[in-house]
Protein backbone atom coordinates (compact mmCIF):
# COMPACT_ATOMS: atom_id res chain seq x y z
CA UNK A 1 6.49 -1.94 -5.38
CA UNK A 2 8.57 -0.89 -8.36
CA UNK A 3 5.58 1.36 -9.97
CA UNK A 4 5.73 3.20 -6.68
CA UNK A 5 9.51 3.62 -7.03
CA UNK A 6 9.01 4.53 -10.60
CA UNK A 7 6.05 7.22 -9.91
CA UNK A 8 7.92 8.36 -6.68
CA UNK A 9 10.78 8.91 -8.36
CA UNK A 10 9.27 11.09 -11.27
CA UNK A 11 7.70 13.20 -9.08
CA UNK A 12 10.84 13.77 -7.21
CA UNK A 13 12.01 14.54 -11.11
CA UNK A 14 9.62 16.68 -11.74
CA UNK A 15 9.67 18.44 -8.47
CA UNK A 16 13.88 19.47 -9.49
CA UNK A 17 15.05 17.16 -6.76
CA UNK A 18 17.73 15.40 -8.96
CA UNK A 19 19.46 13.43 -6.65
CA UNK A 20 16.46 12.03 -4.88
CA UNK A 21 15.29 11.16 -8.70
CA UNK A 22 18.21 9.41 -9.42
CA UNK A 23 18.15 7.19 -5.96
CA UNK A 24 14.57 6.43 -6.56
CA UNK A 25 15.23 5.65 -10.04
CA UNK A 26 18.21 3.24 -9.54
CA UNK A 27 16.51 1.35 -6.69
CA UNK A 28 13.39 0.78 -9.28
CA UNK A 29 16.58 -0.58 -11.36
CA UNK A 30 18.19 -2.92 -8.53
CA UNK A 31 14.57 -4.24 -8.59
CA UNK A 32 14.03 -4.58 -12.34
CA UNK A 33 16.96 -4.49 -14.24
CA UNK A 34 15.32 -4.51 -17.57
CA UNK A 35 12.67 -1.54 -16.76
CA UNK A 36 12.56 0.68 -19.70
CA UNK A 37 10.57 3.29 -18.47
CA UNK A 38 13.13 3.48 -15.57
CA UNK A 39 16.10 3.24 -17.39
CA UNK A 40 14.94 6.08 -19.86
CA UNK A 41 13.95 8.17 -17.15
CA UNK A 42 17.29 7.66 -15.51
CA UNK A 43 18.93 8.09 -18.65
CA UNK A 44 17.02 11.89 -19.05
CA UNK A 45 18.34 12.45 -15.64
CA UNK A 46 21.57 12.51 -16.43
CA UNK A 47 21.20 14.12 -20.16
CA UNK A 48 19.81 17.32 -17.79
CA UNK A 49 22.84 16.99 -15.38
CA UNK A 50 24.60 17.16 -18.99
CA UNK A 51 26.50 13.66 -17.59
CA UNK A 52 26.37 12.49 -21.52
CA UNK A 53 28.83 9.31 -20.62
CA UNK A 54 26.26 7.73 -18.53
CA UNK A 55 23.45 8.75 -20.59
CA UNK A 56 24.97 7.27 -23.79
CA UNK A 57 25.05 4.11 -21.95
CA UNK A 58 21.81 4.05 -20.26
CA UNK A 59 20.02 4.68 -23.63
CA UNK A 60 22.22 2.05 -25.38
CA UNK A 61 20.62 -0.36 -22.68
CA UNK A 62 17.42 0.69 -23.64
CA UNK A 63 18.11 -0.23 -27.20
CA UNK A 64 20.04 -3.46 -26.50
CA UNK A 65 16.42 -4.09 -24.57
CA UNK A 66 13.86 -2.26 -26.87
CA UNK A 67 15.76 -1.61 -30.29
CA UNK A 68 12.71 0.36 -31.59
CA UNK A 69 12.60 3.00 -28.50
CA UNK A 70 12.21 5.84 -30.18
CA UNK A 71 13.13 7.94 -26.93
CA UNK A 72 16.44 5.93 -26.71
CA UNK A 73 16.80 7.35 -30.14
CA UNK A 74 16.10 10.48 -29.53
CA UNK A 75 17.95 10.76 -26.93
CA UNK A 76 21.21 9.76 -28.68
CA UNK A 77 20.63 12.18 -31.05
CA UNK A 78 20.03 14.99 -28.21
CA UNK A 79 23.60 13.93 -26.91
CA UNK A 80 25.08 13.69 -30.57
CA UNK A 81 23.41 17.55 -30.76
CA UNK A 82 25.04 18.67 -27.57
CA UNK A 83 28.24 17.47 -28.41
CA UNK A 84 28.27 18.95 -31.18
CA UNK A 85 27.41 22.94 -29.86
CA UNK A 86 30.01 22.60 -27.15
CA UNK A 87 29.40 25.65 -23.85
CA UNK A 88 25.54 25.18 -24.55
């Protein structure tokens, strides 16, 4: 059940349907807490809705989790860069 959340919910990702995504995503999460590839996902979600806060912390889970992610990684840095260029 929660690879068809996961896949259902990145095709609603990839489709543009955000908040659909994000629903999908979470209730993959409410079913396995510890999913990387969902929190990640989730986590990319809300780097696009440039919601940096909950991104940050979503990533950190991943490393708290995975410490050798190197998309939890990258994505830190991605929010580090963003910060950094602020009205991009």
């Amino acid at each position: 059940m929660n690879g068809t959340l996961l896949e259902s919910a990145r095709r609603a990702h990839e489709l543009g349907n955000l908040n659909e995504a994000a629903r999908l995503y979470t209730d993959a999460l409410r079913a396995d807490g510890r999913n990387v590839d969902a929190l990640c996902a989730l986590a990319s979600l809300h780097y696009e809705r440039r919601a940096f806060a909950d991104a940050r912390r979503l990533y950190g889970e991943v490393l708290r989790l995975s410490p050798e992610s190197v998309v939890a990684l990258c994505g830190h840095g991605m929010i580090a860069l963003a910060h950094s260029r602020p009205g991009q």
